[in-house]
PDB file of N, CA and C in Angstrom:
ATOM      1  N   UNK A   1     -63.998 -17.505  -9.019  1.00  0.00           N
ATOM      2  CA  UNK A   1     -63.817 -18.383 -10.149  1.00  0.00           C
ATOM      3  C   UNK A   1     -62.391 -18.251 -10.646  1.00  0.00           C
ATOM      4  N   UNK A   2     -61.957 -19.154 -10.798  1.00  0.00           N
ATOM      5  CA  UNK A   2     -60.370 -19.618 -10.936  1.00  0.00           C
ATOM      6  C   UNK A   2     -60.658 -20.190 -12.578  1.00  0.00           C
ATOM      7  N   UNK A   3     -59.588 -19.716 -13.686  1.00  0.00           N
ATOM      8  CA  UNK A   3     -59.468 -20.331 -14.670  1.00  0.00           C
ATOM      9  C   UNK A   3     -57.791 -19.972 -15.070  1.00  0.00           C
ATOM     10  N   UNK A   4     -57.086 -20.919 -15.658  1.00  0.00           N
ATOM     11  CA  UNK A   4     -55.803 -21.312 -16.084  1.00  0.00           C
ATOM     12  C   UNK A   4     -55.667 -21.439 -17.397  1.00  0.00           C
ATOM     13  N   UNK A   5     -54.661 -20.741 -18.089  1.00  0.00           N
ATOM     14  CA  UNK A   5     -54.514 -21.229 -19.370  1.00  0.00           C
ATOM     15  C   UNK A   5     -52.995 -20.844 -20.003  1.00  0.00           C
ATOM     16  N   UNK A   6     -52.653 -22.085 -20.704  1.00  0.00           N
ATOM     17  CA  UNK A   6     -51.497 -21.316 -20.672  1.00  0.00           C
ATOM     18  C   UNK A   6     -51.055 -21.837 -22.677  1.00  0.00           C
ATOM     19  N   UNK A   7     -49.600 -20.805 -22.904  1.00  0.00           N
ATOM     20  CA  UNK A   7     -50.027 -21.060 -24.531  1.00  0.00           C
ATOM     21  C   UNK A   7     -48.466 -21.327 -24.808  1.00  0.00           C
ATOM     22  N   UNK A   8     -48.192 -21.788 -25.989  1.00  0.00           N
ATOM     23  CA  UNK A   8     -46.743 -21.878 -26.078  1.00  0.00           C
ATOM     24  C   UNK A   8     -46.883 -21.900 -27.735  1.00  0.00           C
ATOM     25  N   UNK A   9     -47.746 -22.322 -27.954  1.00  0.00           N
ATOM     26  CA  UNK A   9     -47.741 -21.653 -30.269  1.00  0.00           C
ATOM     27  C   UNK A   9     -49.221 -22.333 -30.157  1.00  0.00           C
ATOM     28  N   UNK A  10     -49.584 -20.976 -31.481  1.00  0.00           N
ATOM     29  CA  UNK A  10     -50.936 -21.188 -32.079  1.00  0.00           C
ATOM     30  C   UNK A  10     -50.857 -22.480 -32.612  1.00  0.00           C
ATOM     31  N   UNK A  11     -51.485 -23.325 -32.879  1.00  0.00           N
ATOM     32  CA  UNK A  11     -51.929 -24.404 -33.642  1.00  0.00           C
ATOM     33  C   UNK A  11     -52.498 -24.362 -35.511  1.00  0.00           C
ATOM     34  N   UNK A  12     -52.885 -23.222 -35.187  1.00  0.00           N
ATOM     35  CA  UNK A  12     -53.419 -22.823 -36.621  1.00  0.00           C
ATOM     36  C   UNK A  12     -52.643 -22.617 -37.564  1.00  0.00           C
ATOM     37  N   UNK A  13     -51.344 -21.419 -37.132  1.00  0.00           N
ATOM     38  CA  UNK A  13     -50.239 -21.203 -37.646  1.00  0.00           C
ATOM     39  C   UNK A  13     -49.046 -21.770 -37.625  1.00  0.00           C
ATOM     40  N   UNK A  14     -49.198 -22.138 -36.409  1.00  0.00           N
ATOM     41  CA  UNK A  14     -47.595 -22.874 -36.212  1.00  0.00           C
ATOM     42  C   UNK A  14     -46.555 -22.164 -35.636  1.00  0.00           C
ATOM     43  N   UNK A  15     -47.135 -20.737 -35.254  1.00  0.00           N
ATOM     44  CA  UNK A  15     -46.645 -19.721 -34.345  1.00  0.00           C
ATOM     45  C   UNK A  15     -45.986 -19.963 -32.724  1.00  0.00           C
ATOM     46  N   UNK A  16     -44.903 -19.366 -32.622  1.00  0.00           N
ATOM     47  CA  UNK A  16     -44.177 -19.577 -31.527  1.00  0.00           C
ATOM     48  C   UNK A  16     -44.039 -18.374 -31.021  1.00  0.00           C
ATOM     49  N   UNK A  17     -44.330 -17.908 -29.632  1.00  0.00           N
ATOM     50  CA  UNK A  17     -44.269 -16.919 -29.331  1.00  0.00           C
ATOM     51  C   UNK A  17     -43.187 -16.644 -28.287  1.00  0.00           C
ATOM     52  N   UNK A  18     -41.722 -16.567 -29.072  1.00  0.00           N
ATOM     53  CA  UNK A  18     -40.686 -16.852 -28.082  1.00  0.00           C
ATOM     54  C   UNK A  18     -39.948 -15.365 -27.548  1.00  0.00           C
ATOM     55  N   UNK A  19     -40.879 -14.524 -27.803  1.00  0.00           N
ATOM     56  CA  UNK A  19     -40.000 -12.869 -27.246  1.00  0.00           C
ATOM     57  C   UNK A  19     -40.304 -13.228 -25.648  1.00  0.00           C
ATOM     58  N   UNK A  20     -39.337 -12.785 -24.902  1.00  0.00           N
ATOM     59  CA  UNK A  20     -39.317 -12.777 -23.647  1.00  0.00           C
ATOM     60  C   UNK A  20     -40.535 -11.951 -22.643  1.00  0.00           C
ATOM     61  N   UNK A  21     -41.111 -11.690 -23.372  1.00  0.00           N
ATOM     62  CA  UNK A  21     -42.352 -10.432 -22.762  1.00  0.00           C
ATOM     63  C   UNK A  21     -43.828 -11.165 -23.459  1.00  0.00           C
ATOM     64  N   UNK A  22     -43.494 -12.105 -23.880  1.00  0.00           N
ATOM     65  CA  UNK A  22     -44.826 -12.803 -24.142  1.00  0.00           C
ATOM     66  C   UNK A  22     -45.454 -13.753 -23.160  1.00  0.00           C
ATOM     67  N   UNK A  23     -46.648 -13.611 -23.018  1.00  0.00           N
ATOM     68  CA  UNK A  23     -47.175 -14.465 -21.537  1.00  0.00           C
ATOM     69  C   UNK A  23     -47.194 -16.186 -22.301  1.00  0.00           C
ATOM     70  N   UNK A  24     -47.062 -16.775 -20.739  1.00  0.00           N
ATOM     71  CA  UNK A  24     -46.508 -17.832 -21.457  1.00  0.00           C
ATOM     72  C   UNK A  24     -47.494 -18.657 -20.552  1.00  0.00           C
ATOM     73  N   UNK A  25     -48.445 -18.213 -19.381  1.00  0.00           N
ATOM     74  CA  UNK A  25     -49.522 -18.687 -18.785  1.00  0.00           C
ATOM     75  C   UNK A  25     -49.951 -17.931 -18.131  1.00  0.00           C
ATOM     76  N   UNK A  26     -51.175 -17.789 -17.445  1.00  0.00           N
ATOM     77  CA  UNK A  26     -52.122 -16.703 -16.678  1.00  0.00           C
ATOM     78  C   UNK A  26     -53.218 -17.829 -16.536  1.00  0.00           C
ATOM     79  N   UNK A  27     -53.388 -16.941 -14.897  1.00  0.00           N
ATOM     80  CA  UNK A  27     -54.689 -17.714 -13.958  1.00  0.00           C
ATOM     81  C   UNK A  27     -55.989 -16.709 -14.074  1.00  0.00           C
ATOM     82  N   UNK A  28     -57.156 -16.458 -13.937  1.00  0.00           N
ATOM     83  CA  UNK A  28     -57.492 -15.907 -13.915  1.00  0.00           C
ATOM     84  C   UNK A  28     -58.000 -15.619 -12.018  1.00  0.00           C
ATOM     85  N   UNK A  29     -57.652 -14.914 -11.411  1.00  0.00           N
ATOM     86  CA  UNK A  29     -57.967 -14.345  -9.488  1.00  0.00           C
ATOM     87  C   UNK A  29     -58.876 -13.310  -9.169  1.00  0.00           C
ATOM     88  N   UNK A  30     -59.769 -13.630  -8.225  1.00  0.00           N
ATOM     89  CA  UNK A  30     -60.122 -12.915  -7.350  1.00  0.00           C
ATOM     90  C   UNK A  30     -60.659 -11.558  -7.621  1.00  0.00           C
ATOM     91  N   UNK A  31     -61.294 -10.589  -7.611  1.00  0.00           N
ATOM     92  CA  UNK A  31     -61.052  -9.335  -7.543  1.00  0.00           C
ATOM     93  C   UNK A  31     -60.342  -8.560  -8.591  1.00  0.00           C
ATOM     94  N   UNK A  32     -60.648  -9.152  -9.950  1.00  0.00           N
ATOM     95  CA  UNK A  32     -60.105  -8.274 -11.325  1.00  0.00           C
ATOM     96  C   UNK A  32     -58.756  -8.672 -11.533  1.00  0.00           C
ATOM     97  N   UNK A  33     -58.294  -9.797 -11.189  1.00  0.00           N
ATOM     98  CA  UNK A  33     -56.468  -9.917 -11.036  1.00  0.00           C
ATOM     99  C   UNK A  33     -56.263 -10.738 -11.879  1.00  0.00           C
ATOM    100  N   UNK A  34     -55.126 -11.063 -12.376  1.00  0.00           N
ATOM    101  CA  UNK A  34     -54.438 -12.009 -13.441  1.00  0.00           C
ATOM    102  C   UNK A  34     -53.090 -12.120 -12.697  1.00  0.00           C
ATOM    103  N   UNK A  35     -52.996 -13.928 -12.451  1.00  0.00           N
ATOM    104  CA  UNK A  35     -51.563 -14.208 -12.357  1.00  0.00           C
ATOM    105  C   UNK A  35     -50.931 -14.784 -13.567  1.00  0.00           C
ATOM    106  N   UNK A  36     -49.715 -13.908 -13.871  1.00  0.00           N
ATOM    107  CA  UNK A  36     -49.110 -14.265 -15.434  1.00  0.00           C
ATOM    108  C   UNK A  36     -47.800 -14.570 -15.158  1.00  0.00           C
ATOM    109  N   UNK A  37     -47.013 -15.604 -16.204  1.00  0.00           N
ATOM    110  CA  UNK A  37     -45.540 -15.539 -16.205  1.00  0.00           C
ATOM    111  C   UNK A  37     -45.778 -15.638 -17.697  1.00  0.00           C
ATOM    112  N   UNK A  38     -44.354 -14.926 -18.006  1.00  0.00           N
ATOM    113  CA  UNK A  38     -43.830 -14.818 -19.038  1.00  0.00           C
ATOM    114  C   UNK A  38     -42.770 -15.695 -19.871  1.00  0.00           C
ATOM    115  N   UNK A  39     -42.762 -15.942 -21.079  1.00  0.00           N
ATOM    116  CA  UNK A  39     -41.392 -16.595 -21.587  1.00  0.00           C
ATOM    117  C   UNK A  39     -40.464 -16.946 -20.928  1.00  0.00           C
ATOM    118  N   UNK A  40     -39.942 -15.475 -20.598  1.00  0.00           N
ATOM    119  CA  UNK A  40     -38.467 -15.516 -19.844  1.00  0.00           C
ATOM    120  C   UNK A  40     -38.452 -15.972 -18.051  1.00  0.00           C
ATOM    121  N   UNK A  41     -39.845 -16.496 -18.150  1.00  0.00           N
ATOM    122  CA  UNK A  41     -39.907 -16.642 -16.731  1.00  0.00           C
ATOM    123  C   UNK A  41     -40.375 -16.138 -15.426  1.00  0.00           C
ATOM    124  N   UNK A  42     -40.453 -14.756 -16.169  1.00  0.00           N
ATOM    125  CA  UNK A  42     -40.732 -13.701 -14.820  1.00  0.00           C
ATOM    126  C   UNK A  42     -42.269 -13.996 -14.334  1.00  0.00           C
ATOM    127  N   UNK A  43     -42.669 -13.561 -13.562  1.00  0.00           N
ATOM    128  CA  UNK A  43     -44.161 -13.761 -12.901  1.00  0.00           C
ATOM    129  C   UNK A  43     -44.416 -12.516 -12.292  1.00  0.00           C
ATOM    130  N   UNK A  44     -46.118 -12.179 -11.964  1.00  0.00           N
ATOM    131  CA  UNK A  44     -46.597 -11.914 -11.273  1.00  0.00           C
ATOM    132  C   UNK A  44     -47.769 -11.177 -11.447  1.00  0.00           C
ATOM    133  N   UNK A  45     -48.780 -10.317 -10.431  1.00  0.00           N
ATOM    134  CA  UNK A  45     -49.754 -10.330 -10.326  1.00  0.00           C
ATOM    135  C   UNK A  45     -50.776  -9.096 -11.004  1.00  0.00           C
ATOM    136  N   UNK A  46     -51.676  -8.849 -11.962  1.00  0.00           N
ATOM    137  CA  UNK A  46     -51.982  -8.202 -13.210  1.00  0.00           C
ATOM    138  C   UNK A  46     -53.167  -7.699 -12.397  1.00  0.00           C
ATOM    139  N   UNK A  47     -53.556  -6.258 -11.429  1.00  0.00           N
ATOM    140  CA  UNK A  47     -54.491  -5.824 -11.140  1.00  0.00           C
ATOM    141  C   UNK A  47     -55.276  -5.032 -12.090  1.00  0.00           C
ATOM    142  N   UNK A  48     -56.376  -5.368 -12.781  1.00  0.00           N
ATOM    143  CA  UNK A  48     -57.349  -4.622 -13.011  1.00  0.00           C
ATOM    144  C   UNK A  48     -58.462  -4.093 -12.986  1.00  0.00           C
ATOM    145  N   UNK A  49     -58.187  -4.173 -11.311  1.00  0.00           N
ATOM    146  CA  UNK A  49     -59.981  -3.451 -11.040  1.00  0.00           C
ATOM    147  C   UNK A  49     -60.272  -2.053 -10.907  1.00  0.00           C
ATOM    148  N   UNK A  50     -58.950  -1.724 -11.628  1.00  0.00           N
ATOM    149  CA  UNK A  50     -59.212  -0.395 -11.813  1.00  0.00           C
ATOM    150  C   UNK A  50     -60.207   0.107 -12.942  1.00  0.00           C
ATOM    151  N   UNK A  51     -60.653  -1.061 -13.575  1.00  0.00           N
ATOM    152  CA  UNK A  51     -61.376  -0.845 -15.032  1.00  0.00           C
ATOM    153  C   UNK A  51     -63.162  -0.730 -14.571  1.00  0.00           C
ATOM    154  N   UNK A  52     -63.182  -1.374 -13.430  1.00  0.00           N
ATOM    155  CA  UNK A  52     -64.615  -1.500 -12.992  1.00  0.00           C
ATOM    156  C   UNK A  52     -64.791   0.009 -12.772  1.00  0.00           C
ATOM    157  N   UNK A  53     -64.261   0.566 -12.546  1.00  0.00           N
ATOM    158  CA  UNK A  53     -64.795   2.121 -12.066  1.00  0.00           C
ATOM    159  C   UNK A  53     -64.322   3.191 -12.761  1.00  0.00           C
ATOM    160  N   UNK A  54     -63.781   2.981 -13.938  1.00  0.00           N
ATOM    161  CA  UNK A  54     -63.395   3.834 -15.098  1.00  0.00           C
ATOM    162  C   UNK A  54     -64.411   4.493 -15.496  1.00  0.00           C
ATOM    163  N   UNK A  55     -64.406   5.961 -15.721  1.00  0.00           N
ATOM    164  CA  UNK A  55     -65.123   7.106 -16.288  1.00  0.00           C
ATOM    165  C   UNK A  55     -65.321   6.131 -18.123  1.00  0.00           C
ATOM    166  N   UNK A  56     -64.504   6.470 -18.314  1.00  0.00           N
ATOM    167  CA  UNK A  56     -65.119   5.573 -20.153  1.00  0.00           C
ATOM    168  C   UNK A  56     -63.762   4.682 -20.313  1.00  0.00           C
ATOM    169  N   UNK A  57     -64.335   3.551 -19.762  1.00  0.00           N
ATOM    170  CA  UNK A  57     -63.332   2.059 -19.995  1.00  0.00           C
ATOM    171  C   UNK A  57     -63.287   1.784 -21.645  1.00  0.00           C
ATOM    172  N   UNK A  58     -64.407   2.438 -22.599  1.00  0.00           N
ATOM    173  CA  UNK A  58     -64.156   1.816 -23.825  1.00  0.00           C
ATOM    174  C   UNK A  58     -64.377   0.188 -24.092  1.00  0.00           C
ATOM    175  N   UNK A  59     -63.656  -0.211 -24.411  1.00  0.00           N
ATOM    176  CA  UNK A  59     -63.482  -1.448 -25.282  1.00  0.00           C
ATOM    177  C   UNK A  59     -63.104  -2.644 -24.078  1.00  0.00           C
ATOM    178  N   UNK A  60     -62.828  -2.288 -22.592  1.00  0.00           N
ATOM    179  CA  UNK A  60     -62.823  -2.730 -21.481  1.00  0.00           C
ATOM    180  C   UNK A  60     -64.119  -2.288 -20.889  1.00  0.00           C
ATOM    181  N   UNK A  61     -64.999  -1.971 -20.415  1.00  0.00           N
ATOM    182  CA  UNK A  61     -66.529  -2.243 -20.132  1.00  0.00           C
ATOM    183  C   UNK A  61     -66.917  -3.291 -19.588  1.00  0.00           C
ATOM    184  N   UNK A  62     -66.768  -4.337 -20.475  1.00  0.00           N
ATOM    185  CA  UNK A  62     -67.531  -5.338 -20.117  1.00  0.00           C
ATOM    186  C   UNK A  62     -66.358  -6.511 -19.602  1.00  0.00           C
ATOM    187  N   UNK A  63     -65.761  -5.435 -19.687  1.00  0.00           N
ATOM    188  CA  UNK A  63     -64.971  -6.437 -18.045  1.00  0.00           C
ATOM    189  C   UNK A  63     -65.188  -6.315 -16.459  1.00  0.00           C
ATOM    190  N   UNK A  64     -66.013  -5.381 -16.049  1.00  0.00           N
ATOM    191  CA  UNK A  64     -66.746  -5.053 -15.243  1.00  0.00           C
ATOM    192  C   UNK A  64     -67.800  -5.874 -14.959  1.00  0.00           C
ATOM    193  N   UNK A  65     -67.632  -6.570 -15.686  1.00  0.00           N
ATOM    194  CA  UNK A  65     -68.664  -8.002 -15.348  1.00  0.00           C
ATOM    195  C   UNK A  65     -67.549  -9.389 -15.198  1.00  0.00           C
ATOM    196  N   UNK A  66     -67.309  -9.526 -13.439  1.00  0.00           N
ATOM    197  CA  UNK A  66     -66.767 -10.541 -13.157  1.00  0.00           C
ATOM    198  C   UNK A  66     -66.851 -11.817 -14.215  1.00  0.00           C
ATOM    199  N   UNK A  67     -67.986 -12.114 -14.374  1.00  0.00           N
ATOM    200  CA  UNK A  67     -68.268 -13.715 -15.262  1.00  0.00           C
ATOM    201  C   UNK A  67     -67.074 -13.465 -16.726  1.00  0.00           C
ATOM    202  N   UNK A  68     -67.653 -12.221 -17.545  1.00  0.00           N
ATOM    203  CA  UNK A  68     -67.057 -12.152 -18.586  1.00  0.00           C
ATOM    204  C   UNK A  68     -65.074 -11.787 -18.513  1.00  0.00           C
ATOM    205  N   UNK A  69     -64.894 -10.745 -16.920  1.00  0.00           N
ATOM    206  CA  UNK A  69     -63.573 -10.986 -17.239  1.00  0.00           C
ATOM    207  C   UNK A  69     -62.698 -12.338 -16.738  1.00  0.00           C
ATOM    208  N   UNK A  70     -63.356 -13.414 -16.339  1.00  0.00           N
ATOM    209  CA  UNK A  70     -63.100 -14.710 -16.304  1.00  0.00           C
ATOM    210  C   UNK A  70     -62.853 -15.136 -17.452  1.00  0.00           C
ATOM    211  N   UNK A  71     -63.026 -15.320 -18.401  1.00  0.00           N
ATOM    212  CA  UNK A  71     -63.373 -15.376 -19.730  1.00  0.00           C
ATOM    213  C   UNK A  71     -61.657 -14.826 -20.491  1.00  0.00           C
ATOM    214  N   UNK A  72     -61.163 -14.503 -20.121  1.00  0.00           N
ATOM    215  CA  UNK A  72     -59.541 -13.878 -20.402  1.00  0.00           C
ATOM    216  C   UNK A  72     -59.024 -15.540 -20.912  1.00  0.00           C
ATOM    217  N   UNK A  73     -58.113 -14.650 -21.826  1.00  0.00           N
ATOM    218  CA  UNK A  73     -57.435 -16.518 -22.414  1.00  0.00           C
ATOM    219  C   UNK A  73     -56.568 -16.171 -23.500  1.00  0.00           C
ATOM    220  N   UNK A  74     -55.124 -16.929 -23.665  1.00  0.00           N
ATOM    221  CA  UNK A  74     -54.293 -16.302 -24.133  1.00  0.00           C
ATOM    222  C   UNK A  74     -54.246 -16.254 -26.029  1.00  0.00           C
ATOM    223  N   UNK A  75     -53.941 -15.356 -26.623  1.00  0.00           N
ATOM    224  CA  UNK A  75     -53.902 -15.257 -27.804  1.00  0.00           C
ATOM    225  C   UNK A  75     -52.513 -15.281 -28.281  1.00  0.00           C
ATOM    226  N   UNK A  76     -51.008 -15.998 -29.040  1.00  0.00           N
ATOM    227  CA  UNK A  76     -50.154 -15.336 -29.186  1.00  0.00           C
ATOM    228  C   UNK A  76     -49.128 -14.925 -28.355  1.00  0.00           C
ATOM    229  N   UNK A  77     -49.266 -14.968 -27.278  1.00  0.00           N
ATOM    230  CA  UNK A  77     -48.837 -14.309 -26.015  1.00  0.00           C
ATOM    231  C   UNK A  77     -49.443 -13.343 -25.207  1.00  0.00           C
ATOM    232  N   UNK A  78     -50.753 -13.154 -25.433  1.00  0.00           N
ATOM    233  CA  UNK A  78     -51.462 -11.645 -25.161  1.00  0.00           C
ATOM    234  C   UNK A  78     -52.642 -12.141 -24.592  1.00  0.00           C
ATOM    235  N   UNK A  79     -52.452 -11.701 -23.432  1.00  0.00           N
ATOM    236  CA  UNK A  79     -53.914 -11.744 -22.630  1.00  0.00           C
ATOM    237  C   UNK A  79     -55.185 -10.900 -23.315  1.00  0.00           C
ATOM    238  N   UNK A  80     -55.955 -11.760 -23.982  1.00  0.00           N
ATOM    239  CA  UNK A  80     -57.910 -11.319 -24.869  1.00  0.00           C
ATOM    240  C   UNK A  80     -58.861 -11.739 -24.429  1.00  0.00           C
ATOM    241  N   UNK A  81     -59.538 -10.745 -24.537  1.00  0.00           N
ATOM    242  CA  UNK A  81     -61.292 -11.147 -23.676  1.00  0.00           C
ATOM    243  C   UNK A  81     -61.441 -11.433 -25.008  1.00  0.00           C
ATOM    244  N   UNK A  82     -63.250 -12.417 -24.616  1.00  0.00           N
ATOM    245  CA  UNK A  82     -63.654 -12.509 -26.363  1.00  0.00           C
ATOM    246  C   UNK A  82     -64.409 -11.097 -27.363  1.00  0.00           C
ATOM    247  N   UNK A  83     -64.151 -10.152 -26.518  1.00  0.00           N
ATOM    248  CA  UNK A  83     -64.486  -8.565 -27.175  1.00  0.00           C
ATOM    249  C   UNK A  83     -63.721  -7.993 -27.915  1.00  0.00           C
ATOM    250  N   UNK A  84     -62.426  -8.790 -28.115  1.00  0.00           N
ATOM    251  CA  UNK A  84     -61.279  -8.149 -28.708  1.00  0.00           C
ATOM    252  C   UNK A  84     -60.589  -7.222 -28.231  1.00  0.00           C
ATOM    253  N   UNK A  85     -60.839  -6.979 -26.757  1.00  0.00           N
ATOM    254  CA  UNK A  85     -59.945  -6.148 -25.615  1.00  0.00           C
ATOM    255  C   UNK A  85     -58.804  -7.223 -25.532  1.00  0.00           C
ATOM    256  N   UNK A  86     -57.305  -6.772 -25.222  1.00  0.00           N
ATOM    257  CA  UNK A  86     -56.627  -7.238 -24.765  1.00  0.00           C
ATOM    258  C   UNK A  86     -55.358  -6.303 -24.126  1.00  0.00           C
ATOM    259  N   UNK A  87     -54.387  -6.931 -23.702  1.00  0.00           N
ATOM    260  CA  UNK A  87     -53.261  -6.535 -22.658  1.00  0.00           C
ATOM    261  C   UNK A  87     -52.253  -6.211 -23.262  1.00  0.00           C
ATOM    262  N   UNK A  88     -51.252  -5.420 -23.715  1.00  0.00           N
ATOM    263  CA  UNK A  88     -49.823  -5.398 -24.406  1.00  0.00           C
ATOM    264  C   UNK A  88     -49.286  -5.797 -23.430  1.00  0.00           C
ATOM    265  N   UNK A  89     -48.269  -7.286 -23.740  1.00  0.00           N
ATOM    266  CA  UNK A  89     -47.589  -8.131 -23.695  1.00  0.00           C
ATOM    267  C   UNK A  89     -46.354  -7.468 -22.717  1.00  0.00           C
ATOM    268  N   UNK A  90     -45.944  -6.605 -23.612  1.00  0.00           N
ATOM    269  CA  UNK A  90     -44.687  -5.998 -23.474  1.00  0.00           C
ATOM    270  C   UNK A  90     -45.142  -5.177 -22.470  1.00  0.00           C
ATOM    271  N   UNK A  91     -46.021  -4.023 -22.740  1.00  0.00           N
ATOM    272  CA  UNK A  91     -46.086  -3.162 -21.392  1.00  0.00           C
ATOM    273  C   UNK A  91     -46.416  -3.582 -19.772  1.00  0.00           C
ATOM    274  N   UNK A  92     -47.047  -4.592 -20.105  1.00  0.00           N
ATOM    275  CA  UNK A  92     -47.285  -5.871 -19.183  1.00  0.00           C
ATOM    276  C   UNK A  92     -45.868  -6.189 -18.569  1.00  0.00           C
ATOM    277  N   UNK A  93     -45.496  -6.707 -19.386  1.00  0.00           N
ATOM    278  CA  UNK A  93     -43.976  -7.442 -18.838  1.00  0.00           C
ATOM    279  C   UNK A  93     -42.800  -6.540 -18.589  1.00  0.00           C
ATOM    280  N   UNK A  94     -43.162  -5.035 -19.012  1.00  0.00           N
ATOM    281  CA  UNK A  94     -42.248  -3.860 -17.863  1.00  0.00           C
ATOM    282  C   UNK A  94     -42.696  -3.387 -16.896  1.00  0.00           C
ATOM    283  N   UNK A  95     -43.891  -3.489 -16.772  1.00  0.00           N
ATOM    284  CA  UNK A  95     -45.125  -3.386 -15.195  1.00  0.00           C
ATOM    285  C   UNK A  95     -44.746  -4.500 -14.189  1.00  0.00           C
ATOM    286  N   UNK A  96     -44.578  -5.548 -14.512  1.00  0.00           N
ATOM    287  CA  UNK A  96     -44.506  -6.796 -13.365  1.00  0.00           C
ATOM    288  C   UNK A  96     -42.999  -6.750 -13.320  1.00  0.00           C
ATOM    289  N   UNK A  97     -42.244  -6.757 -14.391  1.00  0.00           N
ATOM    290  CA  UNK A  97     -40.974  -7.070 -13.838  1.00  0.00           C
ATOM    291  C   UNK A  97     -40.422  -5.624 -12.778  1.00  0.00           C
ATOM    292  N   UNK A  98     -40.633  -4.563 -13.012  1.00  0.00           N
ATOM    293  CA  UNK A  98     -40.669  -3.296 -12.039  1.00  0.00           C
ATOM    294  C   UNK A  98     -41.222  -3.543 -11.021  1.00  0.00           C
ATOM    295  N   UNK A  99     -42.105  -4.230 -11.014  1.00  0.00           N
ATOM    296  CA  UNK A  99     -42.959  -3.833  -9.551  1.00  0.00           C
ATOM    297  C   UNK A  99     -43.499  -5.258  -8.976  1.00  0.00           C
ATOM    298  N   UNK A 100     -43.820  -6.136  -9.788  1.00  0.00           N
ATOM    299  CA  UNK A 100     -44.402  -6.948  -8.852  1.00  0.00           C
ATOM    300  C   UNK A 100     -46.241  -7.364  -8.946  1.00  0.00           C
ATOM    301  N   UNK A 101     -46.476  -5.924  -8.731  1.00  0.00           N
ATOM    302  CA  UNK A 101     -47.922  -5.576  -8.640  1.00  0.00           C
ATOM    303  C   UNK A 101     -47.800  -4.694  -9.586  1.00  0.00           C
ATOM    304  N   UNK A 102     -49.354  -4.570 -10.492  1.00  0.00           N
ATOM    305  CA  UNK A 102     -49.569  -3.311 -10.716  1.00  0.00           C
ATOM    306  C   UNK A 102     -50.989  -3.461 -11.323  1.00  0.00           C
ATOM    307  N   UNK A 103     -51.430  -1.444 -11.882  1.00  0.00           N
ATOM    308  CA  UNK A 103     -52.830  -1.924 -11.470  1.00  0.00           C
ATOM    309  C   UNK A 103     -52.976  -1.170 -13.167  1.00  0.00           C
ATOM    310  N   UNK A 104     -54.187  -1.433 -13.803  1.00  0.00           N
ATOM    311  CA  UNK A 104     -54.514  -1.407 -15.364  1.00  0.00           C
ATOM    312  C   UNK A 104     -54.570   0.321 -14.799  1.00  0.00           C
ATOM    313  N   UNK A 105     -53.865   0.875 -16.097  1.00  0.00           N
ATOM    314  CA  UNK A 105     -54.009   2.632 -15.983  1.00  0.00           C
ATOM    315  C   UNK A 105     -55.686   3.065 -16.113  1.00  0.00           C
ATOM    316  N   UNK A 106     -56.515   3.529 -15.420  1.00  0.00           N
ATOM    317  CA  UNK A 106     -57.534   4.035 -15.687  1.00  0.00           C
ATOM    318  C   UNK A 106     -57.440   5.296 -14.968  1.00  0.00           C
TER     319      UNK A 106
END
């Protein structure tokens, strides 16, 4: 299951989320993955299936359920499940721009 979404200001607020480390679209892929680019442009590929097999995932859990981490969608610039789990932006966007790949710390 493939889902796309991409954000450029809240509507509610009138918010612009123009720091360079803010996601600026994400797909949802395959096997726990997120393809994201950022503001400034950069891209690439957000592994987290490291969360499916986490000793105590916490507040990530129920992302271990393919259907629900489909369900990812941008807030602000910040990749949020509707559990109120989400991604720092920024640590995100020094993970991909370093590497390319990388995989959620568990």
């Amino acid at each position: 299951m493939s889902a796309q979404t991409a954000s450029t200001e809240n509507s509610a607020s009138g918010i612009s989320p123009g720091a360079p480390w803010r996601v600026k679209a994400m797909s949802v892929l395959p096997a726990y993955q997120l393809a994201i680019t950022f503001q400034d442009g950069q891209s690439g590929i957000v592994d987290c299936s490291r969360i499916v097999g986490a000793a105590d995932p916490g507040i990530f859990a129920p992302l271990a359920n393919a259907d629900f981490f489909a369900q990812a969608r941008l807030e602000l610039g910040a990749i949020t499940w509707p559990n109120g789990a989400d991604l720092d932006p920024l640590w995100a966007y020094e993970e991909v721009t370093s590497k390319k790949l990388w995989s959620v710390p568990f």
